[in-house]
C-alpha atoms as a PDB file:
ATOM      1  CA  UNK A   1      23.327 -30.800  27.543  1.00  0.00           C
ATOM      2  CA  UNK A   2      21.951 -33.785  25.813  1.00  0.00           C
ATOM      3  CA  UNK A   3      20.443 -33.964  22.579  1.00  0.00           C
ATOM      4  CA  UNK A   4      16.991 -33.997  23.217  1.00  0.00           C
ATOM      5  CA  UNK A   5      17.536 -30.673  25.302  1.00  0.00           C
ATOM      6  CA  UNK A   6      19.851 -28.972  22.738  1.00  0.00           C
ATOM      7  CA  UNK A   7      16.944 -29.389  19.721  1.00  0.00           C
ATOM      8  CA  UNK A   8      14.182 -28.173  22.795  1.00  0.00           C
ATOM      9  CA  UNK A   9      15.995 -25.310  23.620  1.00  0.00           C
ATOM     10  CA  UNK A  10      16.831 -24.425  19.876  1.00  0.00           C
ATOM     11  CA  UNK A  11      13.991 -25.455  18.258  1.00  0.00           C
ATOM     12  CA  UNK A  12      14.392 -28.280  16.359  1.00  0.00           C
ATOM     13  CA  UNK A  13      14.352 -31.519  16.124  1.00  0.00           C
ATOM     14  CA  UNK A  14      16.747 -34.238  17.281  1.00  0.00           C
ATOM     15  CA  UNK A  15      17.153 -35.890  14.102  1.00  0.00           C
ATOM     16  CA  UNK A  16      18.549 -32.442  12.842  1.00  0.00           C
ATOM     17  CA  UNK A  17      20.788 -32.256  15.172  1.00  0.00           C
ATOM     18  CA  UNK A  18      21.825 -35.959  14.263  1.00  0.00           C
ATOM     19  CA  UNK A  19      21.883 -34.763  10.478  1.00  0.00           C
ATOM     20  CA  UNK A  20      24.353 -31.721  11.525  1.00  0.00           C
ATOM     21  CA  UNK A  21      26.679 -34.506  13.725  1.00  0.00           C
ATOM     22  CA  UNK A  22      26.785 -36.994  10.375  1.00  0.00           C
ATOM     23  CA  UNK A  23      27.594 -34.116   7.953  1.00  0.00           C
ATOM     24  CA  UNK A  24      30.160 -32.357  10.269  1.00  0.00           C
ATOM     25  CA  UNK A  25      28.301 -29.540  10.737  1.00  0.00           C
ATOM     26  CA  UNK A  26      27.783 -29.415  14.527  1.00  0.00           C
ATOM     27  CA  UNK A  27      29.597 -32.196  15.968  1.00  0.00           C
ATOM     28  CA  UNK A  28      28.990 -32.508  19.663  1.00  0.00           C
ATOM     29  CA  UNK A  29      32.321 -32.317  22.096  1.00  0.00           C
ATOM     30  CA  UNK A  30      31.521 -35.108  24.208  1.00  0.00           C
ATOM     31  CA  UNK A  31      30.035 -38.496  24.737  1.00  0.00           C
ATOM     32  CA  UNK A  32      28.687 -40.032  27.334  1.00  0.00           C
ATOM     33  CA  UNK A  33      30.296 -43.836  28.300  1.00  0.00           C
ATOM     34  CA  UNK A  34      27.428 -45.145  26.596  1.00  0.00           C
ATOM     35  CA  UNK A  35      28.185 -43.029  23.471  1.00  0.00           C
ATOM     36  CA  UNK A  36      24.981 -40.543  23.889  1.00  0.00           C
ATOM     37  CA  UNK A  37      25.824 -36.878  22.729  1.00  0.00           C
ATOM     38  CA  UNK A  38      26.929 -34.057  24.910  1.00  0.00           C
ATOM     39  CA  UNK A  39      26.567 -30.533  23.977  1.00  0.00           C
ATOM     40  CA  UNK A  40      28.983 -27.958  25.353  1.00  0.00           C
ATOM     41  CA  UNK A  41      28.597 -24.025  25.313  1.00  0.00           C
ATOM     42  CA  UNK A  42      30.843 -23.515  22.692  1.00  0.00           C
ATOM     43  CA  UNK A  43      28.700 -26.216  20.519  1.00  0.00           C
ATOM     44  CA  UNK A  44      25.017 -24.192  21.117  1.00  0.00           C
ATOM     45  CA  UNK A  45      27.272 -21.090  20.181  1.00  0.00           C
ATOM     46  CA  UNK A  46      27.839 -22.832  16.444  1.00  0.00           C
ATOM     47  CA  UNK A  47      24.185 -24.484  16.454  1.00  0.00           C
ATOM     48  CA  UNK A  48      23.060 -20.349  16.955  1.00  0.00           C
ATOM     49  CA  UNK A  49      25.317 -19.254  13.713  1.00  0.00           C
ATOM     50  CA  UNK A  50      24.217 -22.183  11.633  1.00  0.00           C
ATOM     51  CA  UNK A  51      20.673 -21.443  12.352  1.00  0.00           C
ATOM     52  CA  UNK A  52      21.214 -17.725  11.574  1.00  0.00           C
ATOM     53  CA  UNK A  53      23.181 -18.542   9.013  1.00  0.00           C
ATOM     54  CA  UNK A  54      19.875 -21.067   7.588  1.00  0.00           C
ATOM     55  CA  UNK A  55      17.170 -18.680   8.319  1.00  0.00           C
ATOM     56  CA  UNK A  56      18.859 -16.297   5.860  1.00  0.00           C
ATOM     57  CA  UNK A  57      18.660 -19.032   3.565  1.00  0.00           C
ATOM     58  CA  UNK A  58      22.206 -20.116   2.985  1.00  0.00           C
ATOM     59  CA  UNK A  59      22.862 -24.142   1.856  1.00  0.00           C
ATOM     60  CA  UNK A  60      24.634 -26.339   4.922  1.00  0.00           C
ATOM     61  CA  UNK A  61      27.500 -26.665   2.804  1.00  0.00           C
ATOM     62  CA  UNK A  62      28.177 -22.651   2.821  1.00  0.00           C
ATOM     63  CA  UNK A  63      27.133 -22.428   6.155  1.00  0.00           C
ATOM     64  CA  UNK A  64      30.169 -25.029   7.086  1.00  0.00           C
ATOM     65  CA  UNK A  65      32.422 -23.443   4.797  1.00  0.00           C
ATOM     66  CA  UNK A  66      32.077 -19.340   6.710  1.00  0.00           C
ATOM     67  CA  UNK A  67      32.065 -21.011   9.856  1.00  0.00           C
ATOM     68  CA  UNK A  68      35.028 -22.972   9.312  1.00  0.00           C
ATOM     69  CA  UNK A  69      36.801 -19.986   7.729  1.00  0.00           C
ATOM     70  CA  UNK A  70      40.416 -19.826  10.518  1.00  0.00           C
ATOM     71  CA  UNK A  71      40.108 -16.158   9.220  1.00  0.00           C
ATOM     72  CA  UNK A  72      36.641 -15.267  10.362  1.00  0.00           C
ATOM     73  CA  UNK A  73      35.809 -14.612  14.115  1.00  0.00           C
ATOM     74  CA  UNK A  74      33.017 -14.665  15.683  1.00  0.00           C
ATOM     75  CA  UNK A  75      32.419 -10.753  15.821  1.00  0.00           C
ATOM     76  CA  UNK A  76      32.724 -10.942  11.929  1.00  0.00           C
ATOM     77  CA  UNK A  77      30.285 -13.271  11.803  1.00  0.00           C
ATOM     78  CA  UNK A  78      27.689 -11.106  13.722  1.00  0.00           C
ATOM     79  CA  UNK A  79      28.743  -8.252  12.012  1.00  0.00           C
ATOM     80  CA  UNK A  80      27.412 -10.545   8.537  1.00  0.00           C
ATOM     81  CA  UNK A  81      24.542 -12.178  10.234  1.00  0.00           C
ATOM     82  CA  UNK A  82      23.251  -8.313  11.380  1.00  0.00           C
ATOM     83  CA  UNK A  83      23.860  -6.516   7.957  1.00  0.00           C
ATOM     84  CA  UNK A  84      22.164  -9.667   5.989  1.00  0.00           C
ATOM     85  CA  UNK A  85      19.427  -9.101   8.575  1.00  0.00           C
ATOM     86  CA  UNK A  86      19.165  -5.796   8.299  1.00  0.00           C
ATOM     87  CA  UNK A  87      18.781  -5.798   4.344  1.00  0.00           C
ATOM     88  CA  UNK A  88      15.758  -8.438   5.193  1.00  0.00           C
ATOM     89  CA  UNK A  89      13.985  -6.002   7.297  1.00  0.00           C
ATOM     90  CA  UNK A  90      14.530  -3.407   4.353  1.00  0.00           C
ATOM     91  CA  UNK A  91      12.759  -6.127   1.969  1.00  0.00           C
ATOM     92  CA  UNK A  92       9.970  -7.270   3.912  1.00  0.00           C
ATOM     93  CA  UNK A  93       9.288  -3.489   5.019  1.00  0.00           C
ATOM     94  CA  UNK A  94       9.076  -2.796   1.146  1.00  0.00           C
ATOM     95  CA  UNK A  95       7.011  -6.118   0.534  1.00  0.00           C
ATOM     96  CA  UNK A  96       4.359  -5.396   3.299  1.00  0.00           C
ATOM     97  CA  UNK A  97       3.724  -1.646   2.083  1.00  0.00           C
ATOM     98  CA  UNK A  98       3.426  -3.442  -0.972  1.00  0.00           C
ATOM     99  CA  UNK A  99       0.969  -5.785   0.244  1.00  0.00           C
ATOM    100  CA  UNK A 100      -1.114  -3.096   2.093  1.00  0.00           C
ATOM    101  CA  UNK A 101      -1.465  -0.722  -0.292  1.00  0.00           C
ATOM    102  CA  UNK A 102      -2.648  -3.587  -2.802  1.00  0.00           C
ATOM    103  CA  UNK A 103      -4.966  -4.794   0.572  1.00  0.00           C
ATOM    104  CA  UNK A 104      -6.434  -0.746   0.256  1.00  0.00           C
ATOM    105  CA  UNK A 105      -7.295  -1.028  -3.176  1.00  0.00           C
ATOM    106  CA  UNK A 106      -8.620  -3.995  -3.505  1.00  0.00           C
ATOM    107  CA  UNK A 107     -10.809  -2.517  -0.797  1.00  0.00           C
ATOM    108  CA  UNK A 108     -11.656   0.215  -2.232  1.00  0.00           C
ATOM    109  CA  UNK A 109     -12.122  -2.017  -5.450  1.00  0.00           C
ATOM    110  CA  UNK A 110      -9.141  -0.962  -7.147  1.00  0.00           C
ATOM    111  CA  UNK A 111      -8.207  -3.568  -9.544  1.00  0.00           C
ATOM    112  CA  UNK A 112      -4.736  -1.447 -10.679  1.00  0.00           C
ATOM    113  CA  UNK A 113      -0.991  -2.152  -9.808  1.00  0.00           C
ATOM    114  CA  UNK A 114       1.040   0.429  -8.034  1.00  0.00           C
ATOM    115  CA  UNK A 115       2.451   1.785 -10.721  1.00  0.00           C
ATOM    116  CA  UNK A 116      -0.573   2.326 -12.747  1.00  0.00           C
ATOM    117  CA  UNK A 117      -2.337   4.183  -9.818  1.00  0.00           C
ATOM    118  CA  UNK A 118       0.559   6.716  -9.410  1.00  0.00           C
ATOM    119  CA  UNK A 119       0.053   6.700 -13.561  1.00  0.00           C
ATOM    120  CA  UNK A 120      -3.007   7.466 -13.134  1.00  0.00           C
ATOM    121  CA  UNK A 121      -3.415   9.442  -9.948  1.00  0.00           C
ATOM    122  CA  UNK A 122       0.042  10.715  -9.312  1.00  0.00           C
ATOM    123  CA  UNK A 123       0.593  11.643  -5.968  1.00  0.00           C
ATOM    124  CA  UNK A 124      -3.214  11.179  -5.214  1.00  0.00           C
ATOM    125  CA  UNK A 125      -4.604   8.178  -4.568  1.00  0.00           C
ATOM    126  CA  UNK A 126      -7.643   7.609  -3.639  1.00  0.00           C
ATOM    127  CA  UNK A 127      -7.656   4.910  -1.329  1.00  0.00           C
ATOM    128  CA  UNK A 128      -6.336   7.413   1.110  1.00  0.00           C
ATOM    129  CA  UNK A 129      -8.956   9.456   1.799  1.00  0.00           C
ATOM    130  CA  UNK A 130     -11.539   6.212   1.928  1.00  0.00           C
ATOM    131  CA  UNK A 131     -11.632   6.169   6.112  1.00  0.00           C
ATOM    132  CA  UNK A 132     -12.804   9.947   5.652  1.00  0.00           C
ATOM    133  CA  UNK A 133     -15.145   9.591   3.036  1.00  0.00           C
ATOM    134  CA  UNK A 134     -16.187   6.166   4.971  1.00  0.00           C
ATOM    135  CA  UNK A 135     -16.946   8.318   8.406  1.00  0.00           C
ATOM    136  CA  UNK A 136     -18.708  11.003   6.965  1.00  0.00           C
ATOM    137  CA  UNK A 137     -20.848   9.232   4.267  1.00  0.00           C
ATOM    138  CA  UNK A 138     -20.579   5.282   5.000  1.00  0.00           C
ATOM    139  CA  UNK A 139     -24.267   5.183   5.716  1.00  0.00           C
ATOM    140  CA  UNK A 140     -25.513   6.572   2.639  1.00  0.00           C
ATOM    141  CA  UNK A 141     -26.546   4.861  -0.568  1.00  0.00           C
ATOM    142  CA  UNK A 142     -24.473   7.083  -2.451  1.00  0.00           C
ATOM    143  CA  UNK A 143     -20.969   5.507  -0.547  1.00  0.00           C
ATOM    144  CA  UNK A 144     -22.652   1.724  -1.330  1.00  0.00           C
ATOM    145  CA  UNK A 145     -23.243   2.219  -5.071  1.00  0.00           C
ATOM    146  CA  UNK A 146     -19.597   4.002  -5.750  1.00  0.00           C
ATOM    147  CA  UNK A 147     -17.859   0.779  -3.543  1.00  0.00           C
ATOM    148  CA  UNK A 148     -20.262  -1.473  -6.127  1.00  0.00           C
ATOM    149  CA  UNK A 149     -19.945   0.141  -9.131  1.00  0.00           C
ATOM    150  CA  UNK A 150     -15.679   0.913  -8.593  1.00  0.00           C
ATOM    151  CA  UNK A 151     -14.967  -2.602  -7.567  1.00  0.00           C
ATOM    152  CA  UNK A 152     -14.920  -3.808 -10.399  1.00  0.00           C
ATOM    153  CA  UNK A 153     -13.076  -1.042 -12.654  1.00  0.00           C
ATOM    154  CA  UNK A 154     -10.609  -1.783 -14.256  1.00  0.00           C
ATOM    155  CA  UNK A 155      -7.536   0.166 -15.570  1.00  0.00           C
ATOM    156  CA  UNK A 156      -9.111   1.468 -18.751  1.00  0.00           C
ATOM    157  CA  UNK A 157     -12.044   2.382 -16.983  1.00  0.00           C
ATOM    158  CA  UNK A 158      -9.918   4.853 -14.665  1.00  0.00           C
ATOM    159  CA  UNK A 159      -8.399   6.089 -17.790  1.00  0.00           C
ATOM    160  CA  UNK A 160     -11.569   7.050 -19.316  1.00  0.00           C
ATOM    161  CA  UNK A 161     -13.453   8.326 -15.641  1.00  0.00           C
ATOM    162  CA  UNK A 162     -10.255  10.556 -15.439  1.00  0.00           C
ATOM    163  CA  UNK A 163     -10.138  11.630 -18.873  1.00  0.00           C
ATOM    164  CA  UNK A 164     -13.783  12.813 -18.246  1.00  0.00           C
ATOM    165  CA  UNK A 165     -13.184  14.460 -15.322  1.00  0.00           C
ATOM    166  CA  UNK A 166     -10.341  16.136 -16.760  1.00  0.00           C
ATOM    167  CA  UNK A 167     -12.313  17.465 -19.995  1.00  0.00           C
ATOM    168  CA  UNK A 168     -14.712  19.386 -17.342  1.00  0.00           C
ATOM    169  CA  UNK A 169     -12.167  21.112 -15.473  1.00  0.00           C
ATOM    170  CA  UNK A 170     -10.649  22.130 -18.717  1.00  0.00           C
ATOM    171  CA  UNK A 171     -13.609  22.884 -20.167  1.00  0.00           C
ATOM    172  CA  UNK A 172     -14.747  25.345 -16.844  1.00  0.00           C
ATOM    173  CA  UNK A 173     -11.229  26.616 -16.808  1.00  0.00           C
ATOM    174  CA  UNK A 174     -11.953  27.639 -20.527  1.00  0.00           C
ATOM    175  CA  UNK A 175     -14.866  29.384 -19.480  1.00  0.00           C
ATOM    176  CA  UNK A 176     -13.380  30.947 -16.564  1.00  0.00           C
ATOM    177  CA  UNK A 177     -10.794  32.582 -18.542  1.00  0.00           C
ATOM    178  CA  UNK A 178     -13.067  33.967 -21.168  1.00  0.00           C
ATOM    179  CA  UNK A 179     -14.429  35.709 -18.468  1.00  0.00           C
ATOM    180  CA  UNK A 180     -17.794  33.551 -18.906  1.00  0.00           C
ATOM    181  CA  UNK A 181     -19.779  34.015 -15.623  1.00  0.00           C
ATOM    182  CA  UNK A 182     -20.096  31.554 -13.262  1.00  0.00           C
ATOM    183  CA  UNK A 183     -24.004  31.834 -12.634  1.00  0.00           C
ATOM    184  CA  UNK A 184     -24.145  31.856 -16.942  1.00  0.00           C
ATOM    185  CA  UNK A 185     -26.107  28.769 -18.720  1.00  0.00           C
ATOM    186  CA  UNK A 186     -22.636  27.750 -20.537  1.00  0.00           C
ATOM    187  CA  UNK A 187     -21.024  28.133 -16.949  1.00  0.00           C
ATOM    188  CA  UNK A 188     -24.439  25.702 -15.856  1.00  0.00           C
ATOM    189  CA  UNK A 189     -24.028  23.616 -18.588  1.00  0.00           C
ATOM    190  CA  UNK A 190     -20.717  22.390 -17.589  1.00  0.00           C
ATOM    191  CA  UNK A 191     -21.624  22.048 -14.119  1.00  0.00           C
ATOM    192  CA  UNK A 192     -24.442  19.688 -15.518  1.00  0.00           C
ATOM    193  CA  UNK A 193     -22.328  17.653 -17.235  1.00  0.00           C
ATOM    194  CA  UNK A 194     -19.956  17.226 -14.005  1.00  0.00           C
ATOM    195  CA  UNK A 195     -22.941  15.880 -12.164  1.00  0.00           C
ATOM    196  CA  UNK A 196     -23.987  13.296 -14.885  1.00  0.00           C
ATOM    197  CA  UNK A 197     -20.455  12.308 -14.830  1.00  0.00           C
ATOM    198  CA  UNK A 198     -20.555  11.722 -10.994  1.00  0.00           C
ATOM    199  CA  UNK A 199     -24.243  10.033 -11.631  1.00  0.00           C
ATOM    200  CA  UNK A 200     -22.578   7.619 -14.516  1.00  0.00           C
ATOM    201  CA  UNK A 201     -18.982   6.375 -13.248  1.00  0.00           C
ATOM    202  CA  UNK A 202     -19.755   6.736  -8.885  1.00  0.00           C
ATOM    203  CA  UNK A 203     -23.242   7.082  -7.703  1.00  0.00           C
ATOM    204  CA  UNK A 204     -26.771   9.206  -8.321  1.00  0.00           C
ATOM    205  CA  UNK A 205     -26.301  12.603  -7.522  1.00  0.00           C
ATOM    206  CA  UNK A 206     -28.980  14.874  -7.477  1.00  0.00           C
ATOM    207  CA  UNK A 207     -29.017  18.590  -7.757  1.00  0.00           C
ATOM    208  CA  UNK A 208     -28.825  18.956  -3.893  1.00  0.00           C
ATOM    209  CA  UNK A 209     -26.059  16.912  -3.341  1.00  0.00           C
ATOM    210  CA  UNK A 210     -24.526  18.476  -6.361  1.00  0.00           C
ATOM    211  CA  UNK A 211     -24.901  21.837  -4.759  1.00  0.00           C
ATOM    212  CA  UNK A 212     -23.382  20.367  -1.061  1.00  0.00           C
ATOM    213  CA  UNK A 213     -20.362  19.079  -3.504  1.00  0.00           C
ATOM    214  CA  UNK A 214     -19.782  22.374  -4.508  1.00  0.00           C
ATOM    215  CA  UNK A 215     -19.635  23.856  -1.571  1.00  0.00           C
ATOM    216  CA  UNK A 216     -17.595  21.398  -0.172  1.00  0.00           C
ATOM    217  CA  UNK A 217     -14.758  22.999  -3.209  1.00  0.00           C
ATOM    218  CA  UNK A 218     -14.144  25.867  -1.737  1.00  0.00           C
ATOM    219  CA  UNK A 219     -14.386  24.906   1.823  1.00  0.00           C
ATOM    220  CA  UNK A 220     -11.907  21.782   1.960  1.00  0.00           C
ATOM    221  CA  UNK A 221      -8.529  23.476   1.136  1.00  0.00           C
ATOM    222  CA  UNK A 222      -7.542  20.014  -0.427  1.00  0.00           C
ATOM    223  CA  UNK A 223     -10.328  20.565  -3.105  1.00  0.00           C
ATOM    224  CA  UNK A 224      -9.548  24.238  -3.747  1.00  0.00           C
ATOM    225  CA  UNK A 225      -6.003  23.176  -3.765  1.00  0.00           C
ATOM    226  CA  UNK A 226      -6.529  20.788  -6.603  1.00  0.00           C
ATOM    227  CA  UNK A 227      -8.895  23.010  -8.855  1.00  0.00           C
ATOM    228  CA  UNK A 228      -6.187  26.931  -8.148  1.00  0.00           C
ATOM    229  CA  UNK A 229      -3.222  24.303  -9.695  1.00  0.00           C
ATOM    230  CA  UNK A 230      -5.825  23.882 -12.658  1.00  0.00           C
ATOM    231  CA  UNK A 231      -6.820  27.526 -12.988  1.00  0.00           C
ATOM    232  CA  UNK A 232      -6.473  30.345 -10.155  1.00  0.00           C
ATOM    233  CA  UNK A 233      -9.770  31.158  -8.967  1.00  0.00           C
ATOM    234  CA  UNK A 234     -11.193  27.978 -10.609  1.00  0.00           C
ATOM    235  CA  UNK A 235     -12.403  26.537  -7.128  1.00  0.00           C
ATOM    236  CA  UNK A 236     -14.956  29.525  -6.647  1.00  0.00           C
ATOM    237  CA  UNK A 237     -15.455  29.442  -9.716  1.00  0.00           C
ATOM    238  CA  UNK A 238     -16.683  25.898 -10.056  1.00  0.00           C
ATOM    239  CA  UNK A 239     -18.635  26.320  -6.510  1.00  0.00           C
ATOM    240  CA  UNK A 240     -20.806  29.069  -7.856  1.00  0.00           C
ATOM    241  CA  UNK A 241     -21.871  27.203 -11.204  1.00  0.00           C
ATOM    242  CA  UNK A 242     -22.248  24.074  -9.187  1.00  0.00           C
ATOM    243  CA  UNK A 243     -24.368  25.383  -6.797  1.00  0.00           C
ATOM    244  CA  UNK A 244     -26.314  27.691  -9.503  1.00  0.00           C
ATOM    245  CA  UNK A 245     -26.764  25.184 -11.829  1.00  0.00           C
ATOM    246  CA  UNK A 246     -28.037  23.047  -8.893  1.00  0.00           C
ATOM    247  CA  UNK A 247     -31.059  25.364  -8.417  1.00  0.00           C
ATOM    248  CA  UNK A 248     -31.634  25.470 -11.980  1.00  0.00           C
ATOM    249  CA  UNK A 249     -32.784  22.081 -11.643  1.00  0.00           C
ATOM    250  CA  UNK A 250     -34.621  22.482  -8.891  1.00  0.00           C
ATOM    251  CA  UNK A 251     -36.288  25.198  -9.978  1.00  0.00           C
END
């Protein structure tokens, strides 16, 4: 094969192939009588390893120095070429999880690094559940004020929107173990303060959404899940003042 055809079929261009010939890289095994390059097999076998060999980022001169090793053959230098490969895949696998999960928060208007949502959220994050939240309430004002008012929170405000949230279920697990009743006007009191806290840091929720909420944490196991590790029998617990402090305001 000429040189025009070699860089076509390869992929570059002929003056790198003219660079490799000066440099001793990939010197051609022929000429023609009028001195015009001639590619054999064995020479697009050694253009393949140097561009390997270049994709993964090693200088020419290393590249010249493996494959002029006498005590490397060929199947060791596929068995190199596929590890190094293999540990790229590993790294760009890692750096586009990376990049997705930062695509997902930003989304969802989370201005935090990875490490300070799992600081934050643990295991939890909340950018998973946004296509279900986004399916069943995407057309409601409520889901357009929390994407307005989270995208632009930062870390500290997390901190403090968790703290708060935290300081309710302590304070209703605190109730619930005094043996407080749910339907009581300390239990309601609590419950009020959970909705002004929903109403302050996500969107306006009255009493009647309130009430659906609360319903909602004893029917999704995920929910009930989340308040039994607080407190067992928290989730009904919260549910019932919820929902009766919910027609205390109505009434």
């Amino acid at each position: 094969m000429n040189v025009g055809q070699v860089a076509a079929l390869a992929g570059v261009t002929v003056r790198t192939l003219h660079h490799y010939d000066r440099i001793g890289l990939l010197s051609p095994s022929g000429r023609t009588a009028a001195g015009y390059r001639r590619y054999a097999p064995s020479d697009l076998d050694r253009l393949h390893q140097v561009l390997v060999y270049r994709e993964l980022g090693f200088p020419l001169e290393e590249v010249a120095t493996l494959l002029d090793d006498p005590a490397a053959d060929p199947a060791e230098h596929l068995r190199r070429q596929h590890r190094l490969l293999l540990d790229r895949m590993e790294r760009t696998r890692a750096m586009v999880a990376a990049v997705e999960k930062e695509m997902e928060a930003r989304h969802m208007g989370i201005s935090l690094t990875p490490e300070e949502r799992f600081e934050l959220f643990g295991d939890w994050l909340p950018e998973e559940y946004e296509a279900e939240a986004e399916e069943r309430w995407g057309d409601t004002e409520a889901w357009a004020q929390s994407q307005r008012r989270t995208r632009s929170y930062t870390k500290e405000d997390w901190v403090r929107v968790k703290a708060e949230g935290e300081d309710v279920e302590r304070r209703f697990a605190e109730a619930l173990h005094s043996g407080v009743p749910a339907d009581s006007e300390q239990a309601m009191d609590v419950a009020e303060e959970h909705r002004q806290q929903i109403s302050r840091n996500f969107y306006d929720c009255p009493p009647e959404m309130h009430a659906g909420l609360g319903r909602m944490y004893v029917e999704d196991e995920r929910f009930t899940a989340h308040y039994e590790q607080v407190a067992p029998g928290l989730a009904q617990y919260v549910s019932t003042a919820v929902q009766a402090n919910a027609a205390r305001q109505g009434g």
